[in-house]
C-alpha atoms as a PDB file:
ATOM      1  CA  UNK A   1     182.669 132.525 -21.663  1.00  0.00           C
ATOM      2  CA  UNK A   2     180.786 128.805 -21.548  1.00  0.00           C
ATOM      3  CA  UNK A   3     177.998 130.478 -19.625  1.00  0.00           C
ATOM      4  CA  UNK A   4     177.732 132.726 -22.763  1.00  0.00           C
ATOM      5  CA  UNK A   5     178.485 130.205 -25.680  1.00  0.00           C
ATOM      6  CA  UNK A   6     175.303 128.002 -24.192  1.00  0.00           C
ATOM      7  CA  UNK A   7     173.375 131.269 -23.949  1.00  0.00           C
ATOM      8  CA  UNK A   8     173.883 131.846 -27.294  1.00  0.00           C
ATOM      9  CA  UNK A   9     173.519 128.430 -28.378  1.00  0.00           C
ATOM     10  CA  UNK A  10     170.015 127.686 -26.317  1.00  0.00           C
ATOM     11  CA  UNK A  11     169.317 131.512 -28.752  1.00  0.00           C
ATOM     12  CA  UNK A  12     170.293 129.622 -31.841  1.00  0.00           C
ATOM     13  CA  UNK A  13     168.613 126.762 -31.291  1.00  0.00           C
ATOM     14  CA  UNK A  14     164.986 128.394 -30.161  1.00  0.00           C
ATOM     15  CA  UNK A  15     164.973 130.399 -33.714  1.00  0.00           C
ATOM     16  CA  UNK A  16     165.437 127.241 -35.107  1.00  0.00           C
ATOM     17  CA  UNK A  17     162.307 125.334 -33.682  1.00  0.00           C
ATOM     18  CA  UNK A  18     160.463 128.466 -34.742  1.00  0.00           C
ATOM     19  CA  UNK A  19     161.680 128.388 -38.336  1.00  0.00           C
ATOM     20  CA  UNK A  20     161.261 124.279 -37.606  1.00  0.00           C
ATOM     21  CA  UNK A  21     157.476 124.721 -37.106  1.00  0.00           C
ATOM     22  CA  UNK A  22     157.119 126.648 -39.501  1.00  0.00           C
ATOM     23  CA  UNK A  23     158.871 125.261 -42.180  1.00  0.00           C
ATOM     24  CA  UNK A  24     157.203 121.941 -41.220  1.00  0.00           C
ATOM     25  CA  UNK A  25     154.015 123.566 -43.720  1.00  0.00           C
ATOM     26  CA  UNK A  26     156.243 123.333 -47.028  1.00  0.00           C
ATOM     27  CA  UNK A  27     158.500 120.668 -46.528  1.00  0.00           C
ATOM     28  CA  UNK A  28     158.586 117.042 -44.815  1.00  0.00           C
ATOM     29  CA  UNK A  29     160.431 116.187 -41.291  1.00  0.00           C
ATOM     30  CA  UNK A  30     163.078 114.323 -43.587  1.00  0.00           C
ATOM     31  CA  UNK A  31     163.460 117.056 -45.698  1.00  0.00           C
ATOM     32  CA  UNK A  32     164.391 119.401 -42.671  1.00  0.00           C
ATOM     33  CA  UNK A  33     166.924 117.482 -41.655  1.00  0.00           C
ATOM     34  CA  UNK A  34     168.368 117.287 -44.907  1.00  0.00           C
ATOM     35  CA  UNK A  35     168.221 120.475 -45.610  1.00  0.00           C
ATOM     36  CA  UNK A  36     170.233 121.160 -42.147  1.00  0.00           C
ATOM     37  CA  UNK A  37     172.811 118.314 -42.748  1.00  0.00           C
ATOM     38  CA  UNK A  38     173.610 119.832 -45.866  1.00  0.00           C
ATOM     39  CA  UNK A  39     173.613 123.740 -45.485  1.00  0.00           C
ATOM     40  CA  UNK A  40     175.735 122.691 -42.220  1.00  0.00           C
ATOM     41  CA  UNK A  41     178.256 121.420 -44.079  1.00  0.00           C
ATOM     42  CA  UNK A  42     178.572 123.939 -47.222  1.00  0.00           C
ATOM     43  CA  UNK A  43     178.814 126.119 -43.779  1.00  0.00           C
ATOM     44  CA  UNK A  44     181.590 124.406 -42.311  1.00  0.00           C
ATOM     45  CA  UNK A  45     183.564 123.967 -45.259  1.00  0.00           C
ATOM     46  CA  UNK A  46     183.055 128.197 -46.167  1.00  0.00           C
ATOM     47  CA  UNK A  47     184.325 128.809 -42.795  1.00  0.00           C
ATOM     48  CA  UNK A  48     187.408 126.690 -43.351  1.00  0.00           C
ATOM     49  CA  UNK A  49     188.239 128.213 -46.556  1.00  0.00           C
ATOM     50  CA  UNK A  50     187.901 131.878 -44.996  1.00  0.00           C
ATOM     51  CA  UNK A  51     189.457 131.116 -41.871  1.00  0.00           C
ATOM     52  CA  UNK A  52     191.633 127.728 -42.613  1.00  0.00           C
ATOM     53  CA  UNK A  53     191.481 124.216 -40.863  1.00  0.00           C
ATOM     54  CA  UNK A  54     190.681 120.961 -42.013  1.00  0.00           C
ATOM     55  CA  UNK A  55     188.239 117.878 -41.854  1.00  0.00           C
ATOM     56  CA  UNK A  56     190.886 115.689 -41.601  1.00  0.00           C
ATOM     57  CA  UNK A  57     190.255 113.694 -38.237  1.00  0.00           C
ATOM     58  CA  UNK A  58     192.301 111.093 -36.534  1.00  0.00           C
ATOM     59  CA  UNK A  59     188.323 110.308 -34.495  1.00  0.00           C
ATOM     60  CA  UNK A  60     186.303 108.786 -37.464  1.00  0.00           C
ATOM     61  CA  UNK A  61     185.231 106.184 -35.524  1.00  0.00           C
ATOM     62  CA  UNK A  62     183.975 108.866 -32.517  1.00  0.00           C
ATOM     63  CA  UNK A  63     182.911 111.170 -35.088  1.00  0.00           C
ATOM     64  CA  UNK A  64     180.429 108.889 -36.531  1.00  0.00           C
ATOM     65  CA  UNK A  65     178.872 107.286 -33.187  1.00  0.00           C
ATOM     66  CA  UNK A  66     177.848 110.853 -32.341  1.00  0.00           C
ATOM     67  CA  UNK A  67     176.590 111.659 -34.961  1.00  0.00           C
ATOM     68  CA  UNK A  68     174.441 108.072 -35.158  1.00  0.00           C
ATOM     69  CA  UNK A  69     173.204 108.828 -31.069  1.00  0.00           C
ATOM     70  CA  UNK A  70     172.801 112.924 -32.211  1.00  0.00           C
ATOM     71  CA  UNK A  71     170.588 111.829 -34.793  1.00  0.00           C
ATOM     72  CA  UNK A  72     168.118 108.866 -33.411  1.00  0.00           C
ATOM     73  CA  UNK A  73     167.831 111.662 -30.456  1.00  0.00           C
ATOM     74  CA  UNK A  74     166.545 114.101 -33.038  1.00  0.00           C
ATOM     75  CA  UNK A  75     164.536 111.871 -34.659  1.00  0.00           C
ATOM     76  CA  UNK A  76     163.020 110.201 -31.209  1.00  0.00           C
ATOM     77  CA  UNK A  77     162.232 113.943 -30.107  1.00  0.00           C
ATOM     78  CA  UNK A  78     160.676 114.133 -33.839  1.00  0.00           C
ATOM     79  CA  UNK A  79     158.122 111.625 -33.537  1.00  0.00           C
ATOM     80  CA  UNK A  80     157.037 112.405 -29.623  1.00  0.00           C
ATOM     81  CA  UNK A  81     156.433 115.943 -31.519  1.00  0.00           C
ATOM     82  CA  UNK A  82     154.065 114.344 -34.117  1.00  0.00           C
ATOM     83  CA  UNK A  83     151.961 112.445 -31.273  1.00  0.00           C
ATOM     84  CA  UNK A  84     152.420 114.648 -27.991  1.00  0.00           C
ATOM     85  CA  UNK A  85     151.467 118.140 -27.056  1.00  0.00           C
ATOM     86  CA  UNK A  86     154.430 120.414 -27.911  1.00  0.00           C
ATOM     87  CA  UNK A  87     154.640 121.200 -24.149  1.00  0.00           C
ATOM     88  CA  UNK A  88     155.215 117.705 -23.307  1.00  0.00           C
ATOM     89  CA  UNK A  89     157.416 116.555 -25.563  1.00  0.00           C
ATOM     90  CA  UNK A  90     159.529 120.049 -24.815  1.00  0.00           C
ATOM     91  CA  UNK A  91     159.533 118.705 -21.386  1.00  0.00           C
ATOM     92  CA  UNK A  92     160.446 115.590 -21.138  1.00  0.00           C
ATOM     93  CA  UNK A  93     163.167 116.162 -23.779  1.00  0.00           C
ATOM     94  CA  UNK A  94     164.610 118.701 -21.559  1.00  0.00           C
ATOM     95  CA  UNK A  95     164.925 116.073 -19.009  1.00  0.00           C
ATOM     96  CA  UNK A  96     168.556 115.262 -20.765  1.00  0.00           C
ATOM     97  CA  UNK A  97     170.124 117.345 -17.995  1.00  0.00           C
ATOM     98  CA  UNK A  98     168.579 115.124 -15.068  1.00  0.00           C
ATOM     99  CA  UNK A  99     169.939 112.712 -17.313  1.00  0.00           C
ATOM    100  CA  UNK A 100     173.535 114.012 -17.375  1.00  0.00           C
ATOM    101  CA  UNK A 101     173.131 114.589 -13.896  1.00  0.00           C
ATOM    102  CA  UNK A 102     172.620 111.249 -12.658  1.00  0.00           C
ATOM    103  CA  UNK A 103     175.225 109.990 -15.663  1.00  0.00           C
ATOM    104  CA  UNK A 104     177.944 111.763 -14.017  1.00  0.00           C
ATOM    105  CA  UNK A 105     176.769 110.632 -10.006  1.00  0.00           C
ATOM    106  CA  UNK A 106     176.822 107.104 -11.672  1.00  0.00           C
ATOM    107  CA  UNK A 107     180.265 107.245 -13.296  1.00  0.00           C
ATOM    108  CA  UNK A 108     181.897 109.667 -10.198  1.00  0.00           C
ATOM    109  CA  UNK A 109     180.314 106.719  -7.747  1.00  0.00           C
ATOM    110  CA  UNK A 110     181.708 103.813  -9.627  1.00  0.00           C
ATOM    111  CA  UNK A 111     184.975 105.403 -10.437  1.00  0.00           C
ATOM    112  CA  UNK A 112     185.474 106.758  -6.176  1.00  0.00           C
ATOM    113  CA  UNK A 113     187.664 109.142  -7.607  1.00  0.00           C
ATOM    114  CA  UNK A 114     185.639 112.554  -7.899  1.00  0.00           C
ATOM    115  CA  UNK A 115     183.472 114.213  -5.777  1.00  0.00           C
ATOM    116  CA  UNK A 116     179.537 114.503  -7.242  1.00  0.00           C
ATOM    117  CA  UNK A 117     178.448 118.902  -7.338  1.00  0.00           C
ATOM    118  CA  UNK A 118     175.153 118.008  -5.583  1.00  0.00           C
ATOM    119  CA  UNK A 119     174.703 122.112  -5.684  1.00  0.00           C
ATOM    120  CA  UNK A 120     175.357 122.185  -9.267  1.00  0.00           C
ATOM    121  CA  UNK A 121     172.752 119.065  -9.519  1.00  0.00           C
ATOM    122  CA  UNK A 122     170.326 121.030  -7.598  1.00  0.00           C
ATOM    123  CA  UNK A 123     170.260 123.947  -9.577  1.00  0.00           C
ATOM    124  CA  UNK A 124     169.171 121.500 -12.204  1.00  0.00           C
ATOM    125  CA  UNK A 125     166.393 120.151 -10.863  1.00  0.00           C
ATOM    126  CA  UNK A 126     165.110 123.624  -9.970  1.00  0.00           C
ATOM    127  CA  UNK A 127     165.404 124.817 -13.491  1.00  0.00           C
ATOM    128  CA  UNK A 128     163.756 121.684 -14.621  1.00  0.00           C
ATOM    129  CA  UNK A 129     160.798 122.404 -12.221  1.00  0.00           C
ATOM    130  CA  UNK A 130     160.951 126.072 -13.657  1.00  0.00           C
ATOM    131  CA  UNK A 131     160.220 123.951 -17.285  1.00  0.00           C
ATOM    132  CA  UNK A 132     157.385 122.039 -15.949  1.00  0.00           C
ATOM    133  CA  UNK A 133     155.915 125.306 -14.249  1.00  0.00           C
ATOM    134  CA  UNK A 134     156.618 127.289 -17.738  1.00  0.00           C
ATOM    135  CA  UNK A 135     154.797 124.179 -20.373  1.00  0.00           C
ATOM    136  CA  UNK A 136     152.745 122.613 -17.646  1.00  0.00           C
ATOM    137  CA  UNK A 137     152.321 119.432 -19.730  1.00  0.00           C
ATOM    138  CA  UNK A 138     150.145 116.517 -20.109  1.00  0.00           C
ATOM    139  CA  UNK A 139     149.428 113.304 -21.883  1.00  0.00           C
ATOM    140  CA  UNK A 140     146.535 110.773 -22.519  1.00  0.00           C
ATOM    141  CA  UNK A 141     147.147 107.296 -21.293  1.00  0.00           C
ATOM    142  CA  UNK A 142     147.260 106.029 -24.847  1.00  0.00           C
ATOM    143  CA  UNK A 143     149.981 108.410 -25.581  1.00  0.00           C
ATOM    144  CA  UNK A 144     152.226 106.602 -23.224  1.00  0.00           C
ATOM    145  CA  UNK A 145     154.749 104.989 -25.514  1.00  0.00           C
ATOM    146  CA  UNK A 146     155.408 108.537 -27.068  1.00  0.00           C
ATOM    147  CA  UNK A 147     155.391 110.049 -24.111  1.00  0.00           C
ATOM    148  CA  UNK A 148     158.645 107.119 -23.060  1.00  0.00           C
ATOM    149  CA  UNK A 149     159.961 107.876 -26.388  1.00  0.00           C
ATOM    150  CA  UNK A 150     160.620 111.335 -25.485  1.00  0.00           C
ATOM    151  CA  UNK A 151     161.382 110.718 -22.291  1.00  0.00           C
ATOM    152  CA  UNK A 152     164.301 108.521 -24.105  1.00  0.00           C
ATOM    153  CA  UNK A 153     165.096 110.987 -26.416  1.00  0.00           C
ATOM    154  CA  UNK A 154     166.887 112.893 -23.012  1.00  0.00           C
ATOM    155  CA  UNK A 155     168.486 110.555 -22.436  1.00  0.00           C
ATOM    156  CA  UNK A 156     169.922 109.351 -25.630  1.00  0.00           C
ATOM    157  CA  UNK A 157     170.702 113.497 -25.669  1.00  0.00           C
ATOM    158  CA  UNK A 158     172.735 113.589 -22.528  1.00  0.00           C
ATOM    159  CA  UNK A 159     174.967 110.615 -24.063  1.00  0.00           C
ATOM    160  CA  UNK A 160     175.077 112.709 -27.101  1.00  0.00           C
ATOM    161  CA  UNK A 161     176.480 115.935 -24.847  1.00  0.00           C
ATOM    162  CA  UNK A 162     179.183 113.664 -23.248  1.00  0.00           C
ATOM    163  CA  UNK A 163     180.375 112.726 -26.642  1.00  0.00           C
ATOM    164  CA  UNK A 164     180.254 116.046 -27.634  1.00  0.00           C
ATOM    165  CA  UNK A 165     182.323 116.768 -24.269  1.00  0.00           C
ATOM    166  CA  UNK A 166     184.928 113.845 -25.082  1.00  0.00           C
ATOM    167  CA  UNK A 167     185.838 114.972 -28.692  1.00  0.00           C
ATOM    168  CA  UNK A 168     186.184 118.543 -27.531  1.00  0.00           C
ATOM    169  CA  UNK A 169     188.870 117.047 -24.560  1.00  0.00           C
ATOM    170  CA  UNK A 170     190.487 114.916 -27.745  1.00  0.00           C
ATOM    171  CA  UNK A 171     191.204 117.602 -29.029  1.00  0.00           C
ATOM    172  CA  UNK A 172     188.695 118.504 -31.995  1.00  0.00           C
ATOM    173  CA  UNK A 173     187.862 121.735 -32.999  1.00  0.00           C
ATOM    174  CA  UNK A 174     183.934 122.594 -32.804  1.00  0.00           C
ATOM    175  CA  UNK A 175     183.400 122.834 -36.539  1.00  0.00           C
ATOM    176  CA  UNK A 176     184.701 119.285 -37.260  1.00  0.00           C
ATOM    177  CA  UNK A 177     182.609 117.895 -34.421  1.00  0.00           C
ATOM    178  CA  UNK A 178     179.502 119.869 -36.782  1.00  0.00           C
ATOM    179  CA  UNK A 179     180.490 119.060 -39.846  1.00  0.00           C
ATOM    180  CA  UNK A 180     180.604 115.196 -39.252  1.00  0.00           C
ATOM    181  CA  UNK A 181     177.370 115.133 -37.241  1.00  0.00           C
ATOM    182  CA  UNK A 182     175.731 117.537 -40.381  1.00  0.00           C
ATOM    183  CA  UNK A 183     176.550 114.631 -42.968  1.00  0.00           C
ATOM    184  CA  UNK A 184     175.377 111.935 -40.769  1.00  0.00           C
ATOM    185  CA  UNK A 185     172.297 114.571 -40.147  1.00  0.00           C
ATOM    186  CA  UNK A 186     171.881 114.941 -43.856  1.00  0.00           C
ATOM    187  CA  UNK A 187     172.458 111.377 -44.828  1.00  0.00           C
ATOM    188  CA  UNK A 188     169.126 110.554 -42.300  1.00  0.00           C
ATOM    189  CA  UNK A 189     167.317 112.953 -43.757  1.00  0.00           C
ATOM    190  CA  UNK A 190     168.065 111.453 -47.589  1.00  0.00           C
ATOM    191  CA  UNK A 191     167.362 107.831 -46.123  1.00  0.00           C
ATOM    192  CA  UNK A 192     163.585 109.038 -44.374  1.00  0.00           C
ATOM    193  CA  UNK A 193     163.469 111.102 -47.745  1.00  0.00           C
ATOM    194  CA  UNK A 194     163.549 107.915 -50.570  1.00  0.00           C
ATOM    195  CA  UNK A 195     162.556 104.849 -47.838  1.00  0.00           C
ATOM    196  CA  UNK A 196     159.940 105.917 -45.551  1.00  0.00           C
ATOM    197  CA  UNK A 197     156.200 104.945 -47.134  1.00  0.00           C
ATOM    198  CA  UNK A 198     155.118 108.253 -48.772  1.00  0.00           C
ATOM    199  CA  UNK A 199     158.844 109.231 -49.390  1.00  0.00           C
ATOM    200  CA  UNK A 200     160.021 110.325 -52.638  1.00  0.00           C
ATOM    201  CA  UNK A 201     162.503 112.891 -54.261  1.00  0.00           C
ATOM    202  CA  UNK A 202     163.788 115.275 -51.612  1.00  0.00           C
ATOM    203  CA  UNK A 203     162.538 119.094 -52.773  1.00  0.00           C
ATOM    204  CA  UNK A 204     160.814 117.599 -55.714  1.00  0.00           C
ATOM    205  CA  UNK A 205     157.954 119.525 -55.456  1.00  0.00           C
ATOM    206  CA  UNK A 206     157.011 123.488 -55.545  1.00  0.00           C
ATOM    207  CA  UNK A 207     158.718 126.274 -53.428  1.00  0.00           C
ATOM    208  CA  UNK A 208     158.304 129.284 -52.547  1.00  0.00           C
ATOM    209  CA  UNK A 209     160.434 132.537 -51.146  1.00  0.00           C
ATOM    210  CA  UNK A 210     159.069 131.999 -47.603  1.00  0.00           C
ATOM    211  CA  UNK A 211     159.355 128.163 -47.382  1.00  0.00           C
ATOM    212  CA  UNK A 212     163.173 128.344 -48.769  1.00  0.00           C
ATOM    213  CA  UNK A 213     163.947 131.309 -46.460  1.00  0.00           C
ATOM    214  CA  UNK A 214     162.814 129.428 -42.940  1.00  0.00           C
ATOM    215  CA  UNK A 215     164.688 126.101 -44.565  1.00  0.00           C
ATOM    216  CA  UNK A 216     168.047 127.937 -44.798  1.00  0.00           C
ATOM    217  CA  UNK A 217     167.443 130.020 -41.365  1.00  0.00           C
ATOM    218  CA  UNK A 218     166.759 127.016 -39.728  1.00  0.00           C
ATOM    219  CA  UNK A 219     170.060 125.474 -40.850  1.00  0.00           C
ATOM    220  CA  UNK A 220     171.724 128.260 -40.490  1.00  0.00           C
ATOM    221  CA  UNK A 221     171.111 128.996 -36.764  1.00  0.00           C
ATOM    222  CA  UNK A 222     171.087 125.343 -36.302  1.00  0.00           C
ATOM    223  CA  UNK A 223     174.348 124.972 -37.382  1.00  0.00           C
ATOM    224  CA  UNK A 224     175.590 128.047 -35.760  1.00  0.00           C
ATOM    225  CA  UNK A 225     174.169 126.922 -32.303  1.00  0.00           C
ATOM    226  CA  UNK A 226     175.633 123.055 -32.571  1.00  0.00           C
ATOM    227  CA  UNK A 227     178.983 125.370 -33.039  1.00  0.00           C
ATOM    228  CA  UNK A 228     178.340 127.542 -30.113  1.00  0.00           C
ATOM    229  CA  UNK A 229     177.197 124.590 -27.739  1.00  0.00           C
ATOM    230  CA  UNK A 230     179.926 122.493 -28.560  1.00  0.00           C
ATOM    231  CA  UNK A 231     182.526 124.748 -27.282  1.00  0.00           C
ATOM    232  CA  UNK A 232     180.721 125.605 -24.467  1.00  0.00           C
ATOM    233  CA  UNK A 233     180.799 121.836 -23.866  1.00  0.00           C
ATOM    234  CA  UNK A 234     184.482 121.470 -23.991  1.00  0.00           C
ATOM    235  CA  UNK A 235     185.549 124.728 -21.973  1.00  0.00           C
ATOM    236  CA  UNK A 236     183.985 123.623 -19.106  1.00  0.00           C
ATOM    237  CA  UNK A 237     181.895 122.350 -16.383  1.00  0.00           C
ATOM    238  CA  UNK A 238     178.666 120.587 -18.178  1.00  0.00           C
ATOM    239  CA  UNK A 239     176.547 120.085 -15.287  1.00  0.00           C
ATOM    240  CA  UNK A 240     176.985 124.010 -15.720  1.00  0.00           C
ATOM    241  CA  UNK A 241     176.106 124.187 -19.253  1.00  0.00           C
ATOM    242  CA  UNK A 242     172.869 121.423 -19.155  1.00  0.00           C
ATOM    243  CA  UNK A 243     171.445 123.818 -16.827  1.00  0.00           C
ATOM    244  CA  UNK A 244     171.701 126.961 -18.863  1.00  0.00           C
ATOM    245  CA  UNK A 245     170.347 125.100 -21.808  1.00  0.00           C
ATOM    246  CA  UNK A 246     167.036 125.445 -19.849  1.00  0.00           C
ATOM    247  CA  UNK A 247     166.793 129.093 -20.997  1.00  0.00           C
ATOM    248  CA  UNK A 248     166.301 128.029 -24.205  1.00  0.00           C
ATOM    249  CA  UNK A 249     162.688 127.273 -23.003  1.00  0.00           C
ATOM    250  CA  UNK A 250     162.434 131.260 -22.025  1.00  0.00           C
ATOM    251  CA  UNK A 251     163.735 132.292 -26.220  1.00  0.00           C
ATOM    252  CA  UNK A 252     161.003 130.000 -27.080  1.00  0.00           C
ATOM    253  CA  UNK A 253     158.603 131.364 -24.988  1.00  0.00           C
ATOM    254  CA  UNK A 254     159.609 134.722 -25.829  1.00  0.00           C
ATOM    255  CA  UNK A 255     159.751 134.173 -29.308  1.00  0.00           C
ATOM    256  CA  UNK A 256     155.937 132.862 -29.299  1.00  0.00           C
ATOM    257  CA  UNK A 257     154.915 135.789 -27.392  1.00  0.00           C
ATOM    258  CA  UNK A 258     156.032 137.868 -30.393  1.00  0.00           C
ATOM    259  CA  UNK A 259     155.703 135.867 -33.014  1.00  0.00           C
ATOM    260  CA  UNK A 260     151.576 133.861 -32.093  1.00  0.00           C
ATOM    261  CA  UNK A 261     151.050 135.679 -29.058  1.00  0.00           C
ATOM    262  CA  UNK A 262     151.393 133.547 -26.759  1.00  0.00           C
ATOM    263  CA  UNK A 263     150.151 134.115 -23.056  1.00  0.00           C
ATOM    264  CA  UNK A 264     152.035 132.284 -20.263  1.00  0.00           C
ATOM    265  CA  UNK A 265     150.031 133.543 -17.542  1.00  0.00           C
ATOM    266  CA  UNK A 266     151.005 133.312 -13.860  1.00  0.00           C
ATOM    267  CA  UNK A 267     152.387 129.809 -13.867  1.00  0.00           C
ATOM    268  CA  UNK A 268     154.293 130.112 -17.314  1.00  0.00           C
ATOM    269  CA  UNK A 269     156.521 133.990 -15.810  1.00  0.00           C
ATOM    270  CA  UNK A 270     156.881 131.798 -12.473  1.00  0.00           C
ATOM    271  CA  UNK A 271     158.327 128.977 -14.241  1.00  0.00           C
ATOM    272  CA  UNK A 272     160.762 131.668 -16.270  1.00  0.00           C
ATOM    273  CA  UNK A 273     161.738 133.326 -12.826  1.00  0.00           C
ATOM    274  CA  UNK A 274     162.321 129.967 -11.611  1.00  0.00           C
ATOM    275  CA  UNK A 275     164.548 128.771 -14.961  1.00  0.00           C
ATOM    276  CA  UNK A 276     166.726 132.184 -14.621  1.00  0.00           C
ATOM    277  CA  UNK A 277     167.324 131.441 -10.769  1.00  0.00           C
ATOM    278  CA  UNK A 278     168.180 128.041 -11.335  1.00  0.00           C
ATOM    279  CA  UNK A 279     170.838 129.570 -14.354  1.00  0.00           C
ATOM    280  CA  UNK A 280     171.737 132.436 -12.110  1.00  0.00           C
ATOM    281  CA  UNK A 281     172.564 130.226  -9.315  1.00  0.00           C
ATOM    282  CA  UNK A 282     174.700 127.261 -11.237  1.00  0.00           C
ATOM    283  CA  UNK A 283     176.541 130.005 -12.888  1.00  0.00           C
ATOM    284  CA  UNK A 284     177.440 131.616  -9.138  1.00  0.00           C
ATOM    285  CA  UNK A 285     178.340 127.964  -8.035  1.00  0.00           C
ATOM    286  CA  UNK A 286     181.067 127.226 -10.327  1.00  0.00           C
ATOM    287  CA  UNK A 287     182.895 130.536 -10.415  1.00  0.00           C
ATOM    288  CA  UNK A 288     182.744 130.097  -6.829  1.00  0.00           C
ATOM    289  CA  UNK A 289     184.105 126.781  -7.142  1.00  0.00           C
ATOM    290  CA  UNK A 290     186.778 128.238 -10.216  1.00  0.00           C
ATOM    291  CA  UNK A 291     187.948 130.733  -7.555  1.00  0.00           C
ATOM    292  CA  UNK A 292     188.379 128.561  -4.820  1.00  0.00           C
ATOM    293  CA  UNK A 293     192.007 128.568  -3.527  1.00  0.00           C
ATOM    294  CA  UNK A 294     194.067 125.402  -4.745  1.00  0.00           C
ATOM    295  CA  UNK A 295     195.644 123.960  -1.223  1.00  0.00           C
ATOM    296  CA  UNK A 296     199.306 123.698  -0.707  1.00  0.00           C
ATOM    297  CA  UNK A 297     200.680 120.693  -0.001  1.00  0.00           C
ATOM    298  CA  UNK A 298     203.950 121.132   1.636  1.00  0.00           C
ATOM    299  CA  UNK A 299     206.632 118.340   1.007  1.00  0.00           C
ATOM    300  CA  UNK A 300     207.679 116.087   3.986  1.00  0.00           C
ATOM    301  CA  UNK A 301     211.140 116.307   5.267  1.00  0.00           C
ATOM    302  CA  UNK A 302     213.658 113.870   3.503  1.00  0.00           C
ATOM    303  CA  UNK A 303     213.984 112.237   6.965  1.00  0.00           C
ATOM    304  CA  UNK A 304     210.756 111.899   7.833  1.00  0.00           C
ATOM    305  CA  UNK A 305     209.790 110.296   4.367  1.00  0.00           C
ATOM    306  CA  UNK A 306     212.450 107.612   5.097  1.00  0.00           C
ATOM    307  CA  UNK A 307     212.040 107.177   8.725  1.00  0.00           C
END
């Protein structure tokens, strides 16, 4: 079930860089965000009153660091968007599992206490070479810093996962974990609205049907996939689930296929072979690992312990 929660998340979240770009033609970055903060929310709080629950949290203090690291990650990735070559910024955002990766080798070799999945950190790194082979990207040495600000806005997303990770082992249900991080999403978004130069009035300016239809989508299926990959965070292993969030690259590139006609040629289907072994492969590892007999360990005789 996590290997199809962060399938279905990596799905929710590539409709929602579509409806992103092309929402980004009627309304500003700021009021995206916004517009997702707050939709989340009136989301959340509909599916509590069909389905019960409460905001109530005993984590505030959790609650609203991840939501602070979710958001300068979002708006890092932003602003390498504005300045980089989609493919590059794609890229080197998507470095936040090789991020995670060498998180969890850090904190396993400091700690001496669990054993580092090298496989499962292989099968990483050969879905992020299926990414570089897919967007094949590129920068201009004066586009360095952004190109370091995306690069940072992996990692700053792989601390965000582990938090995600920790509240989910605290015991928090997914939609709290979403609602809090939608109000500190939508409280951004009003800040960049009224105090960046050029700001004003969030929405105070015409609409139309297809501008207010890819606003709510993409809040919609943002929401729904921040749902989706936070459970598939907490159920289980997430060097597992950072290396099925690579297929979201392979929605996207589907999804421009259809929608601009996109052509990947030979490198761009090699690098989507590549990204389904790698997700084939991690997925094999840990059931193989899940199905591994526990040992015995057989108790010692009562006069042999006190010999």
């Amino acid at each position: 079930m996590q290997s199809l929660w962060m399938l279905f998340a990596s799905l929710m979240f590539s409709i929602m860089g579509v409806c992103v770009k092309l929402a980004a033609e009627h309304y500003s970055i700021s009021e995206i965000l916004l517009s997702r903060g707050l939709i989340g929310m009136l989301f959340i709080v509909a599916l509590i009153v069909l389905k019960g629950g409460t905001l109530k949290t005993p984590l505030p203090r959790q609650h609203m660091w991840r939501g602070v690291i979710g958001v300068i990650s979002l708006g890092m990735w932003f602003y390498s968007f504005s300045l980089l070559p989609v493919a590059t910024a794609t890229t080197l955002n998507y470095t936040s599992s090789i991020w995670l990766a060498a998180i969890l080798l850090g904190t396993a070799w400091w700690r001496s206490k669990a054993r580092f999945e090298w496989g499962m950190a292989a099968t990483i790194l050969l879905s992020f070479i299926g990414v570089m082979l897919l967007l094949r990207p590129s920068f201009a040495p004066e586009q360095t810093v952004a190109a370091l600000v995306a690069l940072g806005s992996g990692l700053v997303s792989a601390i965000a996962y582990l938090q995600v990770r920790q509240l989910g082992q605290l015991g928090e249900p997914e939609y709290r974990v979403v609602f809090y991080f939608s109000t500190v999403s939508a409280l951004a978004g009003l800040a960049g609205c009224l105090g960046l130069p050029g700001g004003g009035i969030p929405f105070w300016h015409p609409h139309n049907l297809e501008g207010l239809s890819l606003l709510i989508a993409l809040s919609v299926s943002a929401t729904v996939g921040q749902i989706a990959m936070t459970r598939a965070y907490r159920l289980g292993n997430p060097l597992l689930t950072a290396n099925l969030q690579y297929t979201g690259i392979v929605f996207s590139s589907i999804l421009g296929i259809v929608i601009w006609q996109d052509r990947l040629g030979w490198r761009g289907w090699l690098g989507t072979i590549v990204i389904l072994i790698g997700g084939l492969l991690a997925t094999f590892y840990n059931q193989r690992k899940a199905r591994a007999p526990i040992p015995l360990h057989t108790e010692k005789p009562l006069a042999e312990e006190t010999a």
